[in-house]
PDB file of N, CA and C in Angstrom:
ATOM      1  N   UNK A   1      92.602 140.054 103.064  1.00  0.00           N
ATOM      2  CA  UNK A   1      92.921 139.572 104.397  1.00  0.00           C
ATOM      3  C   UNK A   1      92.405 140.593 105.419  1.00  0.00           C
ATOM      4  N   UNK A   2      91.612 140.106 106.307  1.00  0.00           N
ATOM      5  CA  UNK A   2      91.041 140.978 107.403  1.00  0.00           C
ATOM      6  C   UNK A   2      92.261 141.014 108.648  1.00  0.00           C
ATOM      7  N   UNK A   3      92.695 142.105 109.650  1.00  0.00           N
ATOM      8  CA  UNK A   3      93.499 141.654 110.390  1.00  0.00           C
ATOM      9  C   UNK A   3      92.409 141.239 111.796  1.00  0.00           C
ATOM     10  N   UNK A   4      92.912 140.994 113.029  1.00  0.00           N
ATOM     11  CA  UNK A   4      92.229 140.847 114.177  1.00  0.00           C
ATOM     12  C   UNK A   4      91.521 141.819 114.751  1.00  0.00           C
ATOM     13  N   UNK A   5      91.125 141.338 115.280  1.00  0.00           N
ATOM     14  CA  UNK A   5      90.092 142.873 116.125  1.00  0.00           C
ATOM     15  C   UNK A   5      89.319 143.856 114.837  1.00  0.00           C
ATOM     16  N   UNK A   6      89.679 143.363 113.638  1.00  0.00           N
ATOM     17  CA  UNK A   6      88.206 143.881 112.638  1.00  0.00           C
ATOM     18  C   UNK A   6      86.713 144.726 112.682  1.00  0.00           C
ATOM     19  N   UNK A   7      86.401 145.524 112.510  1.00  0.00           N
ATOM     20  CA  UNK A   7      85.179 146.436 112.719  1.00  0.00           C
ATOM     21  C   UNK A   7      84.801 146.309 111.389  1.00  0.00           C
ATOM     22  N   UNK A   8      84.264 146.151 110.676  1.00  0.00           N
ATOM     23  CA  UNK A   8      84.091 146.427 109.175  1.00  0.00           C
ATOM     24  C   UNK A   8      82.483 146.501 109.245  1.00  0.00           C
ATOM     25  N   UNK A   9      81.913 147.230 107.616  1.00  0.00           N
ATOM     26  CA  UNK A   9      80.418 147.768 107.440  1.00  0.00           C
ATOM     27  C   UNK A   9      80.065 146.680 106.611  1.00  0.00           C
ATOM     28  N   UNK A  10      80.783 145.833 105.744  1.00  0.00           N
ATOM     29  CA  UNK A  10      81.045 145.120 104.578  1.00  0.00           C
ATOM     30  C   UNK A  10      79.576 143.775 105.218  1.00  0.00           C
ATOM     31  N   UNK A  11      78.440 143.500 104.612  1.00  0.00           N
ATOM     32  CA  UNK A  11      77.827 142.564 104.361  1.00  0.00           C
ATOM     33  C   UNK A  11      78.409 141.040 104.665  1.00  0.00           C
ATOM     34  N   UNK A  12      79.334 140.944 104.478  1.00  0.00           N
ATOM     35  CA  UNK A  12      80.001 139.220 104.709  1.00  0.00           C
ATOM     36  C   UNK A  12      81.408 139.592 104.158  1.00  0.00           C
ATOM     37  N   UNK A  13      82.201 138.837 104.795  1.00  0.00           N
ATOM     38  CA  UNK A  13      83.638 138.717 104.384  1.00  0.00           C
ATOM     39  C   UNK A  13      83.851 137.256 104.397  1.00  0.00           C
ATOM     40  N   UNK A  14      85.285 137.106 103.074  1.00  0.00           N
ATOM     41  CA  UNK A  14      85.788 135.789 103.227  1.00  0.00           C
ATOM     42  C   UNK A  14      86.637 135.561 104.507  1.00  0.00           C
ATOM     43  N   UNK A  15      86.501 134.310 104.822  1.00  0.00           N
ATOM     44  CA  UNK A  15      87.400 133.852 106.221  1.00  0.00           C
ATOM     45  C   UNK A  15      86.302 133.215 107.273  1.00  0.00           C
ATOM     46  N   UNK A  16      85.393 133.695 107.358  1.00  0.00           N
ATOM     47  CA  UNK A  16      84.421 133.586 108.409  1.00  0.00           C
ATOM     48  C   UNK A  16      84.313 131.834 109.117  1.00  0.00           C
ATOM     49  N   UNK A  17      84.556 131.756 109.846  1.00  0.00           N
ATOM     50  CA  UNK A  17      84.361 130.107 110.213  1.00  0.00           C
ATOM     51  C   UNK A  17      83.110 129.732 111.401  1.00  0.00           C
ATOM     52  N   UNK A  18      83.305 131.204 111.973  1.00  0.00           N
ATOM     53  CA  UNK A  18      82.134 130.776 112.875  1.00  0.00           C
ATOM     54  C   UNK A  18      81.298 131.914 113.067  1.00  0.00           C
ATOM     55  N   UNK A  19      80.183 131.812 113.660  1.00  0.00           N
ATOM     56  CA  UNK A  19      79.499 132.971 113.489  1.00  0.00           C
ATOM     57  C   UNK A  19      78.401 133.338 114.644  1.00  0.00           C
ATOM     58  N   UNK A  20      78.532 134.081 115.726  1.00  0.00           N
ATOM     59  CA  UNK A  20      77.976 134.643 116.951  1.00  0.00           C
ATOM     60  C   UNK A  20      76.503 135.002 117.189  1.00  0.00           C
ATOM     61  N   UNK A  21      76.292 135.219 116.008  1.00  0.00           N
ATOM     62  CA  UNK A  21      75.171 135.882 115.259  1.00  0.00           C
ATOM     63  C   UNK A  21      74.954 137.288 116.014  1.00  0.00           C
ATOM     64  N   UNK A  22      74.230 138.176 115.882  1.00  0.00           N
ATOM     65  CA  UNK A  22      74.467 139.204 115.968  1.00  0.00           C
ATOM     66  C   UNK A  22      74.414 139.803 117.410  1.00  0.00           C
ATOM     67  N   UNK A  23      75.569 140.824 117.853  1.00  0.00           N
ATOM     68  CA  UNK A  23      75.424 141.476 119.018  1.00  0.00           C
ATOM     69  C   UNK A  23      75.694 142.844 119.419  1.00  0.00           C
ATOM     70  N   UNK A  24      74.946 143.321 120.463  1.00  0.00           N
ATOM     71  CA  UNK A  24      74.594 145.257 119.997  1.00  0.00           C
ATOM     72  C   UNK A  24      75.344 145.814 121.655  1.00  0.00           C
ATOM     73  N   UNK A  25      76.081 147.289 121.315  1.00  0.00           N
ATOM     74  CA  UNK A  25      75.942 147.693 122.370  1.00  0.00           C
ATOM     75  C   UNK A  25      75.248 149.311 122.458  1.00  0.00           C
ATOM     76  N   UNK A  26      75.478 149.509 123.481  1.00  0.00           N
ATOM     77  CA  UNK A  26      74.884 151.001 124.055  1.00  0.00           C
ATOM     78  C   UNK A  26      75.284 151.653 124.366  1.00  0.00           C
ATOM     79  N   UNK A  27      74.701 152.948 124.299  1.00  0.00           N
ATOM     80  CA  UNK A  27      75.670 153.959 125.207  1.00  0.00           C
ATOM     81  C   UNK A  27      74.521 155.128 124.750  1.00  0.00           C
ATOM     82  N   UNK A  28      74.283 155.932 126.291  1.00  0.00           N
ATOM     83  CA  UNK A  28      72.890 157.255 126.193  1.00  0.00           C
ATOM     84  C   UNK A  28      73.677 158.018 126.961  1.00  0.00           C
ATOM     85  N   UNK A  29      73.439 159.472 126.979  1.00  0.00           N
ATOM     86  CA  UNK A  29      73.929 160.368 127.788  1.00  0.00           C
ATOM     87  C   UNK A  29      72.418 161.379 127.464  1.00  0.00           C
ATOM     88  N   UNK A  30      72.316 161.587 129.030  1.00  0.00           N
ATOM     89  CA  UNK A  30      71.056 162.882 129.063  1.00  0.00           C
ATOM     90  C   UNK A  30      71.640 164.419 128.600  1.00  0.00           C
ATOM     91  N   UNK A  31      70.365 164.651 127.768  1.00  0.00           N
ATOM     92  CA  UNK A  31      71.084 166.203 127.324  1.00  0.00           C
ATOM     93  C   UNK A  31      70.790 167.415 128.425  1.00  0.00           C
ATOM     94  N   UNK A  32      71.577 168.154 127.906  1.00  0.00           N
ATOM     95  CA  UNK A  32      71.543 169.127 128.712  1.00  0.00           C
ATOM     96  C   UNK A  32      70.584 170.805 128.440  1.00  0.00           C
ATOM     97  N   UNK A  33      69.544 170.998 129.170  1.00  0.00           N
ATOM     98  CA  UNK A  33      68.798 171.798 128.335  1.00  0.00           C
ATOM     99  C   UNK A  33      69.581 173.050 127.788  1.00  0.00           C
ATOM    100  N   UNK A  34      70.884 173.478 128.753  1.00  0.00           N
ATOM    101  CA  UNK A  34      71.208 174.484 127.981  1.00  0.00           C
ATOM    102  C   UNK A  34      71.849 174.650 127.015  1.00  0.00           C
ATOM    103  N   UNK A  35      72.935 173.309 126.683  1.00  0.00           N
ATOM    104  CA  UNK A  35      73.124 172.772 125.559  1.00  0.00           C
ATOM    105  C   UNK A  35      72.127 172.753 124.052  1.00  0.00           C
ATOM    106  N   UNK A  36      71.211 172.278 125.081  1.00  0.00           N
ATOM    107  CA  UNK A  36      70.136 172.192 123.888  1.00  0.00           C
ATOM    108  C   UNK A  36      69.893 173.447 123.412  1.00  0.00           C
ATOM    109  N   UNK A  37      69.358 174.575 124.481  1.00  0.00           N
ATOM    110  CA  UNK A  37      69.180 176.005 124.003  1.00  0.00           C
ATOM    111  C   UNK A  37      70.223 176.391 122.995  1.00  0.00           C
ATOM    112  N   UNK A  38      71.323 176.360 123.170  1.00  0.00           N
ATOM    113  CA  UNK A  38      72.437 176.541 122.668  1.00  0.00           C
ATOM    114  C   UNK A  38      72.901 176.180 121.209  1.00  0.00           C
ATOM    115  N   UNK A  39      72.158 174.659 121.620  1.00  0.00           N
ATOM    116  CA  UNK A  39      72.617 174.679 119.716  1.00  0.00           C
ATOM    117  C   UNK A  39      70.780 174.939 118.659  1.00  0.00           C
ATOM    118  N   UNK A  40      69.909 175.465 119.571  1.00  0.00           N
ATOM    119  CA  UNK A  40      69.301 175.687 118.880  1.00  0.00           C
ATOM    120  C   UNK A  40      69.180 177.298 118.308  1.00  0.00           C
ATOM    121  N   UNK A  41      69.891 178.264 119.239  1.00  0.00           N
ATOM    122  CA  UNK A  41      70.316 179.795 119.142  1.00  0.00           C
ATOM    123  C   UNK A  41      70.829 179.126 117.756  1.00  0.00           C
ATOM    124  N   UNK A  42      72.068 178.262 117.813  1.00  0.00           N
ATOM    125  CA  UNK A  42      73.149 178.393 116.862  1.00  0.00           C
ATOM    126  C   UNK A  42      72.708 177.777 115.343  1.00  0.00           C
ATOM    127  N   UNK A  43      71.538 177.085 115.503  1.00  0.00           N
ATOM    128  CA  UNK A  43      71.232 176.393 114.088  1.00  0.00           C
ATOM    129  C   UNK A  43      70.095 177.827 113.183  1.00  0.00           C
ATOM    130  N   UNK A  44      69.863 178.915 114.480  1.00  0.00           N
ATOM    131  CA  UNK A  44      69.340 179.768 113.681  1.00  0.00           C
ATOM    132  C   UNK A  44      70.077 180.518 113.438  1.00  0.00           C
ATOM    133  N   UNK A  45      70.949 180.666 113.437  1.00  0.00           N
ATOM    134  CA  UNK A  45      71.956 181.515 113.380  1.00  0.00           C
ATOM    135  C   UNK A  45      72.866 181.347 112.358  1.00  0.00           C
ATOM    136  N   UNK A  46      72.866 180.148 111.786  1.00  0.00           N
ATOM    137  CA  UNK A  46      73.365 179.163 110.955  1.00  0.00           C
ATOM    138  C   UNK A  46      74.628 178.821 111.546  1.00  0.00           C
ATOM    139  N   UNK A  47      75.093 178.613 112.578  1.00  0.00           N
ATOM    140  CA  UNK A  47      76.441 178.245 112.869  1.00  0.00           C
ATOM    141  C   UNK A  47      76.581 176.849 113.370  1.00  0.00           C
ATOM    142  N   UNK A  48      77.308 176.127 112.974  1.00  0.00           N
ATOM    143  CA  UNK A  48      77.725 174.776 113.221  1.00  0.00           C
ATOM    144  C   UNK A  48      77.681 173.906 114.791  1.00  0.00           C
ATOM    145  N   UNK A  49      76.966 172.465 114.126  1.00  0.00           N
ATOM    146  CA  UNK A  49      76.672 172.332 115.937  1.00  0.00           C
ATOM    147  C   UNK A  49      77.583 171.558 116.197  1.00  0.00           C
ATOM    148  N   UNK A  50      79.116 172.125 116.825  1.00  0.00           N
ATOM    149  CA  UNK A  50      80.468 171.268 116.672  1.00  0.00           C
ATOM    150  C   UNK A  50      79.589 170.070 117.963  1.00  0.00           C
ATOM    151  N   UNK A  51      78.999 170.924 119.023  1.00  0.00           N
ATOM    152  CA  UNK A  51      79.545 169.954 120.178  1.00  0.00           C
ATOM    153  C   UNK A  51      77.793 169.555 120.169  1.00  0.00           C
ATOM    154  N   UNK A  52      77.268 169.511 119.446  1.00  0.00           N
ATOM    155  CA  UNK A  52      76.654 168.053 118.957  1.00  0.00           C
ATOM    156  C   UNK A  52      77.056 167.044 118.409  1.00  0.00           C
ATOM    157  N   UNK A  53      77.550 167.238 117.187  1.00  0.00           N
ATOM    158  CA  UNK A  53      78.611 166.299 117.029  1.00  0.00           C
ATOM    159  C   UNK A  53      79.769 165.507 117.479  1.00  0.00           C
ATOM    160  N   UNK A  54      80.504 166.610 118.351  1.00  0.00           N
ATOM    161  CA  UNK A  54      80.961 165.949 119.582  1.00  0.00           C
ATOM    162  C   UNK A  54      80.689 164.791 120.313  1.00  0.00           C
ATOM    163  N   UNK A  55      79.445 165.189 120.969  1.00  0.00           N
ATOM    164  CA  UNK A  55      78.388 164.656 121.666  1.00  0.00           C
ATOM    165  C   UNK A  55      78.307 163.259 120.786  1.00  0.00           C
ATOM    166  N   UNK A  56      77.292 163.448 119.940  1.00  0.00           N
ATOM    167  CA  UNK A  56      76.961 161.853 118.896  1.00  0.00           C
ATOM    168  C   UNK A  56      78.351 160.963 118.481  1.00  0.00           C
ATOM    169  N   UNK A  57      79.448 161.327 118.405  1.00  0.00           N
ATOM    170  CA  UNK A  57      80.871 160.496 118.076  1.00  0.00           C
ATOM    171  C   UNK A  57      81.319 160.197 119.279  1.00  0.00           C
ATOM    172  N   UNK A  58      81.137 160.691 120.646  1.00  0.00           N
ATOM    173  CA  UNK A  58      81.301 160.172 121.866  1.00  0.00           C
ATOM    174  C   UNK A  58      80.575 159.002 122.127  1.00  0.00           C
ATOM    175  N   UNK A  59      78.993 159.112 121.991  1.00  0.00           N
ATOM    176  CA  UNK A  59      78.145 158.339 122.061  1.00  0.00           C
ATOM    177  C   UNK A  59      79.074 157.145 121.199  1.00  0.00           C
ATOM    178  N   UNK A  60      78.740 157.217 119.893  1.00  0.00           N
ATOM    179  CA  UNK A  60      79.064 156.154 118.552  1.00  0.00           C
ATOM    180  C   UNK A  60      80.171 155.397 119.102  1.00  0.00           C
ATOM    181  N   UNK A  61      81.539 155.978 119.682  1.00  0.00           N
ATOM    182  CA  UNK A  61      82.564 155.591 120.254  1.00  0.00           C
ATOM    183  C   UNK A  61      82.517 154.575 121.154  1.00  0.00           C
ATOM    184  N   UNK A  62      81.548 155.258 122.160  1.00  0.00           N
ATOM    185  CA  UNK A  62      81.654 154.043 123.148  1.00  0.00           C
ATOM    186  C   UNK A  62      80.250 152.694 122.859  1.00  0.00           C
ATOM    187  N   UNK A  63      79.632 153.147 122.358  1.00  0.00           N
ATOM    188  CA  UNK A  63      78.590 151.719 121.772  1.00  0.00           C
ATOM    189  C   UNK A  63      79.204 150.693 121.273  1.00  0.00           C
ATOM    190  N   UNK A  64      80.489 151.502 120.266  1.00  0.00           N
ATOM    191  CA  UNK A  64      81.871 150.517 119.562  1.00  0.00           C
ATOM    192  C   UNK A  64      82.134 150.301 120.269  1.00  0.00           C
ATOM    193  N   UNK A  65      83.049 150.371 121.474  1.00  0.00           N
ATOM    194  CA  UNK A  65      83.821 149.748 122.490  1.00  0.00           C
ATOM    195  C   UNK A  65      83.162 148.639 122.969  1.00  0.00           C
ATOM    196  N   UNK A  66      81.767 149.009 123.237  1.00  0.00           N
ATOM    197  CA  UNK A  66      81.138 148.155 124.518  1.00  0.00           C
ATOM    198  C   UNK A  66      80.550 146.995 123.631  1.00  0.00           C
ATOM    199  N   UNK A  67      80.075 147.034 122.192  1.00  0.00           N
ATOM    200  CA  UNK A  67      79.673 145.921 120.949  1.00  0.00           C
ATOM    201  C   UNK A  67      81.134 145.500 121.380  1.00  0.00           C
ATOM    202  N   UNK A  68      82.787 145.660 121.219  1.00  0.00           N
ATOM    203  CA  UNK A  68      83.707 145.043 120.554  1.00  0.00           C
ATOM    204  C   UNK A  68      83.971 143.863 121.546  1.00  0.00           C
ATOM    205  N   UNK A  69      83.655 144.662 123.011  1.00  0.00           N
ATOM    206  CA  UNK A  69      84.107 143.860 124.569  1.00  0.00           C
ATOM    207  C   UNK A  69      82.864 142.828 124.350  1.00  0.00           C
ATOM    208  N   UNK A  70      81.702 142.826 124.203  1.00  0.00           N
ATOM    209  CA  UNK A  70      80.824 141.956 123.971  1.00  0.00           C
ATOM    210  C   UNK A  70      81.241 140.524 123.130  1.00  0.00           C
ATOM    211  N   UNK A  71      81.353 140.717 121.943  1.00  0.00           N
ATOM    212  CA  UNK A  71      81.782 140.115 120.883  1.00  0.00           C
ATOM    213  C   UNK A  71      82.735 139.312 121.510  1.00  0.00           C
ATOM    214  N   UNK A  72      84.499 140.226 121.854  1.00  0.00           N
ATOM    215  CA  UNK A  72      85.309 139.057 121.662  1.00  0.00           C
ATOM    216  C   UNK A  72      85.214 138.212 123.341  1.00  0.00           C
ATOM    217  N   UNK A  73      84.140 138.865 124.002  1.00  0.00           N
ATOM    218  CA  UNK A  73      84.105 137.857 125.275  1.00  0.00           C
ATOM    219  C   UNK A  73      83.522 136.663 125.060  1.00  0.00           C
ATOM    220  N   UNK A  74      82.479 136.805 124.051  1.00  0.00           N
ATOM    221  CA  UNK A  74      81.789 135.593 123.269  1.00  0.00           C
ATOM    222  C   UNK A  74      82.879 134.623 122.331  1.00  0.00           C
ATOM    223  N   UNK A  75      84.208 135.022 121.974  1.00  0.00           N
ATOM    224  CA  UNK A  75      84.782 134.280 121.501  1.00  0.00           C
ATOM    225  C   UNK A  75      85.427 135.149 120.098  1.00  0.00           C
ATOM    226  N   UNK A  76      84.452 136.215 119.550  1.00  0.00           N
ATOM    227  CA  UNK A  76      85.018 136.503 117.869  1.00  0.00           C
ATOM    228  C   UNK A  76      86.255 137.396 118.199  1.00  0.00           C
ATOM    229  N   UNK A  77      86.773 136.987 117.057  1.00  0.00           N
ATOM    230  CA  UNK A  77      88.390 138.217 116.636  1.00  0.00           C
ATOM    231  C   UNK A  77      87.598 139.183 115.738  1.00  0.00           C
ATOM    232  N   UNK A  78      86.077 139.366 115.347  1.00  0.00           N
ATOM    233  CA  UNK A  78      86.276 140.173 114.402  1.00  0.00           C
ATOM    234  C   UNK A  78      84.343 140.674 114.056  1.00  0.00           C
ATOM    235  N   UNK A  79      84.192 141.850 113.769  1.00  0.00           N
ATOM    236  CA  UNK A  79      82.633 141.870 113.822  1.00  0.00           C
ATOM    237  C   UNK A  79      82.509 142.696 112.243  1.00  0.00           C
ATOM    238  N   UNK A  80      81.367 142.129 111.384  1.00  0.00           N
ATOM    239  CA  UNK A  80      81.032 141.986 110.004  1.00  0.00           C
ATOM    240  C   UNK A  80      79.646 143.178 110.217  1.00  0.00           C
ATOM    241  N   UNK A  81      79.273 143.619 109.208  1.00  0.00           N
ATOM    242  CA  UNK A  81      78.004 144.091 109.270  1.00  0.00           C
ATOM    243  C   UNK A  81      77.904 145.091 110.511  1.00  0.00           C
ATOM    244  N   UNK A  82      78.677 145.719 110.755  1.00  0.00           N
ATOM    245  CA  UNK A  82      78.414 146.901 111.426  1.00  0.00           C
ATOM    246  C   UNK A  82      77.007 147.816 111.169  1.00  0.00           C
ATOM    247  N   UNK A  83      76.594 148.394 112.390  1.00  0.00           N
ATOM    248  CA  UNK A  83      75.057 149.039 111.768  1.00  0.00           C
ATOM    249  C   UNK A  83      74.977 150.280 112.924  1.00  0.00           C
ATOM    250  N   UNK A  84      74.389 151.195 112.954  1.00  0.00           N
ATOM    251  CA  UNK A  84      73.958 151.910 113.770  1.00  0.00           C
ATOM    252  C   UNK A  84      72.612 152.371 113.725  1.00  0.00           C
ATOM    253  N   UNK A  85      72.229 152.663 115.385  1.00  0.00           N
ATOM    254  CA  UNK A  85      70.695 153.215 115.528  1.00  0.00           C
ATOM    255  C   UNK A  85      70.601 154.093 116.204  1.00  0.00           C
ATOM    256  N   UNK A  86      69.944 155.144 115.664  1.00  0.00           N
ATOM    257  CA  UNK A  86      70.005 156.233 117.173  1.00  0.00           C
ATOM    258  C   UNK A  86      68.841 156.727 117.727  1.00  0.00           C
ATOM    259  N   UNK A  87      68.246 156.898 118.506  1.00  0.00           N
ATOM    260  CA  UNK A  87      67.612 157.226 118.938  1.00  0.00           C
ATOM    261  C   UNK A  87      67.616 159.054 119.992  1.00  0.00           C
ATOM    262  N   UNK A  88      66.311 159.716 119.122  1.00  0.00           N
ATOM    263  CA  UNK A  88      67.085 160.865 120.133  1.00  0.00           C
ATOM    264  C   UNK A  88      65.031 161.516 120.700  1.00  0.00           C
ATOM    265  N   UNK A  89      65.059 162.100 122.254  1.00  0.00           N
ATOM    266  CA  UNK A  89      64.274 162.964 122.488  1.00  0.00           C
ATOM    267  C   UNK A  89      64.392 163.987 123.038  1.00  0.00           C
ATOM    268  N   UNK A  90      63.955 164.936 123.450  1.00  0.00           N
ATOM    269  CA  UNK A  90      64.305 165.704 124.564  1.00  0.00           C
ATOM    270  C   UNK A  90      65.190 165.993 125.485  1.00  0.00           C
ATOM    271  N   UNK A  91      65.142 164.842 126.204  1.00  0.00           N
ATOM    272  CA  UNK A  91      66.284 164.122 127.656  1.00  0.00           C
ATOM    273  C   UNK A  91      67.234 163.767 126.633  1.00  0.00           C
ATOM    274  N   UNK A  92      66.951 162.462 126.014  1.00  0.00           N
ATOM    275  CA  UNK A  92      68.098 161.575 125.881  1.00  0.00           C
ATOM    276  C   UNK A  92      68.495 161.656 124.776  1.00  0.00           C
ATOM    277  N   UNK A  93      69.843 160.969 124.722  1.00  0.00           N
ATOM    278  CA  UNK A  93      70.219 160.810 123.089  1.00  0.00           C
ATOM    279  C   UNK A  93      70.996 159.270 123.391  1.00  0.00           C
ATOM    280  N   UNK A  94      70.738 158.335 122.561  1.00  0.00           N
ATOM    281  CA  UNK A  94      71.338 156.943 122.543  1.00  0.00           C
ATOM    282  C   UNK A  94      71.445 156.777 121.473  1.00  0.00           C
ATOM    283  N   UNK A  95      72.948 155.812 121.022  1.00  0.00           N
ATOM    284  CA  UNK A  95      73.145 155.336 119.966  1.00  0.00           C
ATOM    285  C   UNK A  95      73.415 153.298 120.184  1.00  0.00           C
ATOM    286  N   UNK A  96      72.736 153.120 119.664  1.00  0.00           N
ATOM    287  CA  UNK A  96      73.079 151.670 119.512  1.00  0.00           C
ATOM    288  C   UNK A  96      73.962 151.130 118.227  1.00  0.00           C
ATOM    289  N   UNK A  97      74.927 150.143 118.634  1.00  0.00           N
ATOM    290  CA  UNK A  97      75.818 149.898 117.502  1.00  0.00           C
ATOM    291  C   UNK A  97      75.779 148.294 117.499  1.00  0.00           C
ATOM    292  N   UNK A  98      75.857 147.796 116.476  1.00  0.00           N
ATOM    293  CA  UNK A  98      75.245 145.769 116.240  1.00  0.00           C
ATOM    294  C   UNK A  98      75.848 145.731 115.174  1.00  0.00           C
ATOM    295  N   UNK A  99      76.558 143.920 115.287  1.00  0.00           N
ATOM    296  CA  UNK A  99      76.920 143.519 113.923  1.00  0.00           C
ATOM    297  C   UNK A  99      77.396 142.589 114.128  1.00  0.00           C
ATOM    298  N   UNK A 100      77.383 141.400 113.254  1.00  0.00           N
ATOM    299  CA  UNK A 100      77.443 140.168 113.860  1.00  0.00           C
ATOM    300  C   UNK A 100      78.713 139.890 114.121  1.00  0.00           C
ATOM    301  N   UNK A 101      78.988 139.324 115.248  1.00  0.00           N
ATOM    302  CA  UNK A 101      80.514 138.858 115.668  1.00  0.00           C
ATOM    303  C   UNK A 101      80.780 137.185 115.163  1.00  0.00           C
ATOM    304  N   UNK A 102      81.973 137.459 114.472  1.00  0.00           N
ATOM    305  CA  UNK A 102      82.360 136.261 113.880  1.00  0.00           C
ATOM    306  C   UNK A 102      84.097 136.008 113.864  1.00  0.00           C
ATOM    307  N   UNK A 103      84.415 134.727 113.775  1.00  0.00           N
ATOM    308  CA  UNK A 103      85.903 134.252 113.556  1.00  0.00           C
ATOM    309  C   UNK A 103      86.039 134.271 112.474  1.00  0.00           C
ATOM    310  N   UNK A 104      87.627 134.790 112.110  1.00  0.00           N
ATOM    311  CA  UNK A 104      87.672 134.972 111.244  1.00  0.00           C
ATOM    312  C   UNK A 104      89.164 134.596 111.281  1.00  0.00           C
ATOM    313  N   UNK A 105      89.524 133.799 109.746  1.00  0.00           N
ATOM    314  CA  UNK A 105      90.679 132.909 109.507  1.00  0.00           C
ATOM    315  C   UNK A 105      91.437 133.720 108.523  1.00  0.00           C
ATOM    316  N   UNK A 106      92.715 133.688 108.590  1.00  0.00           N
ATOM    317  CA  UNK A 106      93.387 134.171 107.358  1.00  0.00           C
ATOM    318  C   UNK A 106      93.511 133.450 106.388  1.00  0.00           C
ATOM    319  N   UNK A 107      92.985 134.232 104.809  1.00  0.00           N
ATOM    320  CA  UNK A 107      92.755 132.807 104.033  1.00  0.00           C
ATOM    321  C   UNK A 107      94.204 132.486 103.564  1.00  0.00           C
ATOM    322  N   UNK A 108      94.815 131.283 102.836  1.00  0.00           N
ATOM    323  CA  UNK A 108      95.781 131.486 102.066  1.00  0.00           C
ATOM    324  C   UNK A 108      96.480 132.565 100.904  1.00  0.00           C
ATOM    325  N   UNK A 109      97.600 132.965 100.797  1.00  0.00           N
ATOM    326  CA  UNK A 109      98.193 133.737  99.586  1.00  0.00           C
ATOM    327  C   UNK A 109      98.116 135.116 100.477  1.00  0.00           C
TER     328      UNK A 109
END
């Protein structure tokens, strides 16, 4: 049994009745060069790049939000096939997040 508002990575689930077909959101934030300097001192240095990571789960976070507001404005309780893309250069860093939004029924038992 899936509950409402569902995020899942899973290929197809049982329940599905209708299906949105697939929809993506976004979210970029420009880097910061001294940031950048910063975690590049630190990757020679071997020390951990917390607030890169930071950074990329902020991003990931809100791509989720803004895919979930997408979806259930279109109608779904629930999005299948979760995926991510990221894109990174210089300036920017963007993550895109997609997966098809679908209804989803509670089955019996």
């Amino acid at each position: 049994m899936i509950a409402r508002d569902a995020v899942v990575t899973f290929e197809s689930v049982e329940g599905v009745v209708r299906s949105f077909g697939f929809i993506s959101g976004s979210a970029e934030r420009r880097r910061s060069t001294l940031a950048a300097t910063f975690r590049s001192l630190s990757a020679l240095l071997g020390l951990s790049p917390s607030e890169w990571v930071t950074d990329a789960e902020a991003l990931r976070n809100e791509a989720v939000d803004i895919l979930r507001r997408r979806a259930y404005d279109a109608g779904a309780n629930a999005i299948v096939n979760l995926q991510f893309h990221t894109e990174e250069s210089e300036d920017v860093c963007k993550v895109i997040a997609f997966g098809e939004a679908v209804v989803l029924e509670k089955g019996e038992g």
